[in-house]
C-alpha atoms as a PDB file:
ATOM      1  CA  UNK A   1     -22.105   5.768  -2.426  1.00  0.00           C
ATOM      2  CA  UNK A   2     -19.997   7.364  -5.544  1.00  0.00           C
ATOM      3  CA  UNK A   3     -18.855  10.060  -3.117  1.00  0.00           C
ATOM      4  CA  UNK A   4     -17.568   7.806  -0.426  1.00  0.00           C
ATOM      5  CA  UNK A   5     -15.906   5.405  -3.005  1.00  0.00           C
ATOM      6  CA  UNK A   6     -13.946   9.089  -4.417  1.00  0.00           C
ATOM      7  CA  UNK A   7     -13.473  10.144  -0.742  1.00  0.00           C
ATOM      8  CA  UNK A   8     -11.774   6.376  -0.097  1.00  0.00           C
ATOM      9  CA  UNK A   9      -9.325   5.981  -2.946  1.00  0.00           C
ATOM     10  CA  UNK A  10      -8.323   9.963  -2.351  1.00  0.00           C
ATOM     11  CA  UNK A  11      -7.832   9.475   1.106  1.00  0.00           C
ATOM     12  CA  UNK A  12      -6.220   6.039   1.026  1.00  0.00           C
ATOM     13  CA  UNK A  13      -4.400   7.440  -1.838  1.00  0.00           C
ATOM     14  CA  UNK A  14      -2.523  10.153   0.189  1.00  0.00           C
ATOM     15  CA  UNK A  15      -2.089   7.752   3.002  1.00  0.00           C
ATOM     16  CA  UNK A  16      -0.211   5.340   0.791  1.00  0.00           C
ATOM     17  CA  UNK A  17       2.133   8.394  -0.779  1.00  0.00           C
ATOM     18  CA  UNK A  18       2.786   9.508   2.628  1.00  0.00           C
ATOM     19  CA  UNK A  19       3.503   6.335   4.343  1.00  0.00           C
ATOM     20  CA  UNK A  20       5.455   5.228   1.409  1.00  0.00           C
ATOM     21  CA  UNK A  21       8.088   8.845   1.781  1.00  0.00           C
ATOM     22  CA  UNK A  22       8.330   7.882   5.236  1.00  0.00           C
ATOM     23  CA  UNK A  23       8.977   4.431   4.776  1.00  0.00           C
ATOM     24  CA  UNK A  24      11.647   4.524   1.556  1.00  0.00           C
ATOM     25  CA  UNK A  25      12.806   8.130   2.053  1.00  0.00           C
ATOM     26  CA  UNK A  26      13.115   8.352   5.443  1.00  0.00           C
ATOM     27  CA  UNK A  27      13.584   4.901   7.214  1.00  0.00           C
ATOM     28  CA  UNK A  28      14.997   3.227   4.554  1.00  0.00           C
ATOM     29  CA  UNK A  29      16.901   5.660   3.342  1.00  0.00           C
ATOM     30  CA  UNK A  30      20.727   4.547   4.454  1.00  0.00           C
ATOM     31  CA  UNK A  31      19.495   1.207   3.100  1.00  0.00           C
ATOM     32  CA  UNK A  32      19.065   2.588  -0.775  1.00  0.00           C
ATOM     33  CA  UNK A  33      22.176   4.422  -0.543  1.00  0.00           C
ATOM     34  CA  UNK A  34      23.821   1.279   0.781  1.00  0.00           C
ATOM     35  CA  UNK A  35      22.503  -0.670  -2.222  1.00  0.00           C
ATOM     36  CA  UNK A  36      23.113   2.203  -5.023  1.00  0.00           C
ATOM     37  CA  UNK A  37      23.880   0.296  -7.562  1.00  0.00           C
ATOM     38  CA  UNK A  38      20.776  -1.846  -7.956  1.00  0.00           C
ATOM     39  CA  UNK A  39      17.976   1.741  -8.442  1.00  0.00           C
ATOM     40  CA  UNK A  40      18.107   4.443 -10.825  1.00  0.00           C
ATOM     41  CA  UNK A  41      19.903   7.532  -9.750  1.00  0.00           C
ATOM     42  CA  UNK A  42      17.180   9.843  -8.340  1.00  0.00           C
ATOM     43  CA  UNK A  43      17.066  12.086 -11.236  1.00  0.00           C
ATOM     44  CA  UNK A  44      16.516   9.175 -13.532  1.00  0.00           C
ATOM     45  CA  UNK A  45      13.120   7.398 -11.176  1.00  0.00           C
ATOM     46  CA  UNK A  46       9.837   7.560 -12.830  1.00  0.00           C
ATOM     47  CA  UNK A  47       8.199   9.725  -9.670  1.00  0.00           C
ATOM     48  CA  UNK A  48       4.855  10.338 -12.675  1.00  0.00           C
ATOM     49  CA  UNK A  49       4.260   6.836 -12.921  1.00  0.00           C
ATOM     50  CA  UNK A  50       5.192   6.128  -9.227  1.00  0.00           C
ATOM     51  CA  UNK A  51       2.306   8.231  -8.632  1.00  0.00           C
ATOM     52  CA  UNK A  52      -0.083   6.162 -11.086  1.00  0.00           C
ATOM     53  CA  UNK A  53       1.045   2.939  -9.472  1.00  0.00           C
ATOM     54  CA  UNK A  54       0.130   3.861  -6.378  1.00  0.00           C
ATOM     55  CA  UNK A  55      -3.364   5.980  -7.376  1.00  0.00           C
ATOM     56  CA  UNK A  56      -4.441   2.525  -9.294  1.00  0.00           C
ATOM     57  CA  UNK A  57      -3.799   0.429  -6.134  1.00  0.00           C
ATOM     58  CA  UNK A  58      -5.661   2.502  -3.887  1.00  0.00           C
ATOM     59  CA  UNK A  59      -8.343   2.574  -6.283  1.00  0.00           C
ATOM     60  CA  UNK A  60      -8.224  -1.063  -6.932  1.00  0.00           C
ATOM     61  CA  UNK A  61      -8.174  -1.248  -2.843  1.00  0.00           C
ATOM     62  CA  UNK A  62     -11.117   0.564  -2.540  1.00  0.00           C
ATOM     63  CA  UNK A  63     -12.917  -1.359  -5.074  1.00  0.00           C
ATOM     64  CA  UNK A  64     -12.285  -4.629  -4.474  1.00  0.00           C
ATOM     65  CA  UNK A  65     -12.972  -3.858  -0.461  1.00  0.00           C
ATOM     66  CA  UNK A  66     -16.467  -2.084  -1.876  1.00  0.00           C
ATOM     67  CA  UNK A  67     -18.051  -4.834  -4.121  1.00  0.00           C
ATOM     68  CA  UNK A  68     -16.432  -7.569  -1.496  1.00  0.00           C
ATOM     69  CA  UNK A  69     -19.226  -8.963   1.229  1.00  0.00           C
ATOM     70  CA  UNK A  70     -22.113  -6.921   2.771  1.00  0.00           C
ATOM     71  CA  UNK A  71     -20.627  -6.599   6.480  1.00  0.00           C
ATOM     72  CA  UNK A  72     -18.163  -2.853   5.743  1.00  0.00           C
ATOM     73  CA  UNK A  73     -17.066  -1.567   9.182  1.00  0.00           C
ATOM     74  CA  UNK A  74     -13.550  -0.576   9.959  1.00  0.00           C
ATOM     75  CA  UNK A  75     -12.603  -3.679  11.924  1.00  0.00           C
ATOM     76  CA  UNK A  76     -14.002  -5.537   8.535  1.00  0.00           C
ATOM     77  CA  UNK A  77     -11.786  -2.683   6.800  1.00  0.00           C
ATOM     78  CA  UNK A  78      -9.061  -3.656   9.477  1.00  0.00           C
ATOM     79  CA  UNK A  79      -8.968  -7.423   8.386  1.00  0.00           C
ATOM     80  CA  UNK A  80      -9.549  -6.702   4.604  1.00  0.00           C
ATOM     81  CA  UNK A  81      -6.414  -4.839   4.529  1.00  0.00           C
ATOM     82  CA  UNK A  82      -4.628  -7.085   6.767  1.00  0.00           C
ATOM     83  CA  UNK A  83      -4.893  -9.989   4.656  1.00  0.00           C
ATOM     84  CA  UNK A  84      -4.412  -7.485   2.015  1.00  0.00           C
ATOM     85  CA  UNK A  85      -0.828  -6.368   3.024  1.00  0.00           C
ATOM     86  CA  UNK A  86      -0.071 -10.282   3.746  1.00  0.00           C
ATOM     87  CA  UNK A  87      -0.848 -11.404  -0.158  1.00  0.00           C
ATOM     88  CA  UNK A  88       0.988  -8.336  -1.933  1.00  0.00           C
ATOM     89  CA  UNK A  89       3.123  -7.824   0.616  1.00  0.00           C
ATOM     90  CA  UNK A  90       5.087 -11.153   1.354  1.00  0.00           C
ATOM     91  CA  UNK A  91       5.620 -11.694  -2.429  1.00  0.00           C
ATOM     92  CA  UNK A  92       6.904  -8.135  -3.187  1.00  0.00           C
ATOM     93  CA  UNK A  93       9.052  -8.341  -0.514  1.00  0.00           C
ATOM     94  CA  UNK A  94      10.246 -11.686  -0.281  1.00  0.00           C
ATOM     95  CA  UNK A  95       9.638 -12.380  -4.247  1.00  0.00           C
ATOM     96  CA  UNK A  96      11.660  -9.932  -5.164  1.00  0.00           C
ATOM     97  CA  UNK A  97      14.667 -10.871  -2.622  1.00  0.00           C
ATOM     98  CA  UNK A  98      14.557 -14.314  -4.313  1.00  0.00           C
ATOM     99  CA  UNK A  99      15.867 -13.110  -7.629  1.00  0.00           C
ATOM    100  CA  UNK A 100      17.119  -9.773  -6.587  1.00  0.00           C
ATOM    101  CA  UNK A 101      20.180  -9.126  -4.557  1.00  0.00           C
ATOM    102  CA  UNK A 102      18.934  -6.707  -2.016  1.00  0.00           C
ATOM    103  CA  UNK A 103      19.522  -7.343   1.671  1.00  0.00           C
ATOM    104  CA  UNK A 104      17.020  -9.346   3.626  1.00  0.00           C
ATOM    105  CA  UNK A 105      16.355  -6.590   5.744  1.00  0.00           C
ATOM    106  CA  UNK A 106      15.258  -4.472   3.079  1.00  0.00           C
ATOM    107  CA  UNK A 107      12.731  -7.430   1.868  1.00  0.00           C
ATOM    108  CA  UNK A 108      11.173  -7.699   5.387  1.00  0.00           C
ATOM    109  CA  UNK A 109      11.101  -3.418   5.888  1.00  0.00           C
ATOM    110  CA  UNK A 110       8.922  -3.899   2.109  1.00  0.00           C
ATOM    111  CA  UNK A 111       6.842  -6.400   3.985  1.00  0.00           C
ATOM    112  CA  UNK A 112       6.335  -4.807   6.872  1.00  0.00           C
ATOM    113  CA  UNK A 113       6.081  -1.481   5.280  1.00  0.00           C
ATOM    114  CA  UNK A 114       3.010  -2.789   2.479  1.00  0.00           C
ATOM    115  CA  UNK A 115       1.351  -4.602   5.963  1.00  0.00           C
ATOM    116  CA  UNK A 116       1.158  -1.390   7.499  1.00  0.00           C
ATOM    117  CA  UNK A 117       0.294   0.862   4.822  1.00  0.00           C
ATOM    118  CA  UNK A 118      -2.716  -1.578   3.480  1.00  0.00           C
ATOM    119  CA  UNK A 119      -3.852  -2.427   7.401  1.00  0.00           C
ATOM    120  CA  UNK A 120      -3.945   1.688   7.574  1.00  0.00           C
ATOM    121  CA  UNK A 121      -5.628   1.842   4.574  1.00  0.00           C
ATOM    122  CA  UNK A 122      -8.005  -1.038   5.735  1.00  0.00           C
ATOM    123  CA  UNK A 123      -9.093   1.247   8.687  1.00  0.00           C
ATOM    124  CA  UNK A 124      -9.814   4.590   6.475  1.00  0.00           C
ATOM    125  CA  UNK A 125     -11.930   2.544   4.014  1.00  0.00           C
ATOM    126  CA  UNK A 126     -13.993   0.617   7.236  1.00  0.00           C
ATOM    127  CA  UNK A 127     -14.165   3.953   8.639  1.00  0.00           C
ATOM    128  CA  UNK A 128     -15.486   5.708   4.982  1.00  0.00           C
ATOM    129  CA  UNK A 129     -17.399   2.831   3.360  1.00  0.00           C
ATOM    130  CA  UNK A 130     -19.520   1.443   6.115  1.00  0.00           C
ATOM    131  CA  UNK A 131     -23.445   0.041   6.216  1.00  0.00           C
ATOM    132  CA  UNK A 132     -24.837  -3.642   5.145  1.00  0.00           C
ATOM    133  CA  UNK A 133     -24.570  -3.669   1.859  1.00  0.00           C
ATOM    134  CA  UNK A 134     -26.010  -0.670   0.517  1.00  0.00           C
ATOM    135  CA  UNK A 135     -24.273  -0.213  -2.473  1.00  0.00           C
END
């Protein structure tokens, strides 16, 4: 079970860093430039700790998905990170458009984006961690 856990949070891991360049670097790109003023300059971000954010979430993912119930299949893993991407997602994007000046595009893109990348990461953890609770 250790094994699949490691093989989870590394694979959900690089999911997450991958979806996240194509989501903020790519697609929203124009939308950070448009809004300059309100991020670091690029040679000022915290990329390191970035990286520790988003290792700690998948791992927390993974756990939380792994000690959760006895049913672990990926449509389980499907709905898990559904409802996942709905409670950190909504707030982060949404939350932080209530205080923050950023466009409301940009706070629905952050939704949409964190639905996506936990439903994905849903599906490789169903697809990794699977039985009837053999733990």
């Amino acid at each position: 079970m250790m094994r699949k856990f490691i093989l989870a949070v590394v694979a959900v891991f690089i999911t997450w860093s991958a979806l996240d360049f194509i989501i903020h670097a790519v697609i929203l790109k124009s939308t950070y430039q448009e809004t300059a003023q309100l991020w670091r300059p690029m040679e000022q971000m915290k990329m390191g700790l970035m990286y520790l954010v988003t290792f700690v979430g998948a791992a927390s993912f993974v756990v939380l998905y792994a000690v959760l119930g006895s049913l672990k299949s990926v449509v389980s893993g499907l709905k898990y990170g559904l409802l996942f991407g709905i409670a950190t997602g909504f707030p982060m994007g949404f939350g932080t458009y209530s205080f923050m000046p950023v466009p409301l595009t940009l706070a629905f893109a952050w939704f949409i984006g964190s639905l996506v990348e936990t439903t994905v990461g849903g599906v490789i953890i169903g697809a990794i961690i699977k039985g009837n609770g053999n733990k």
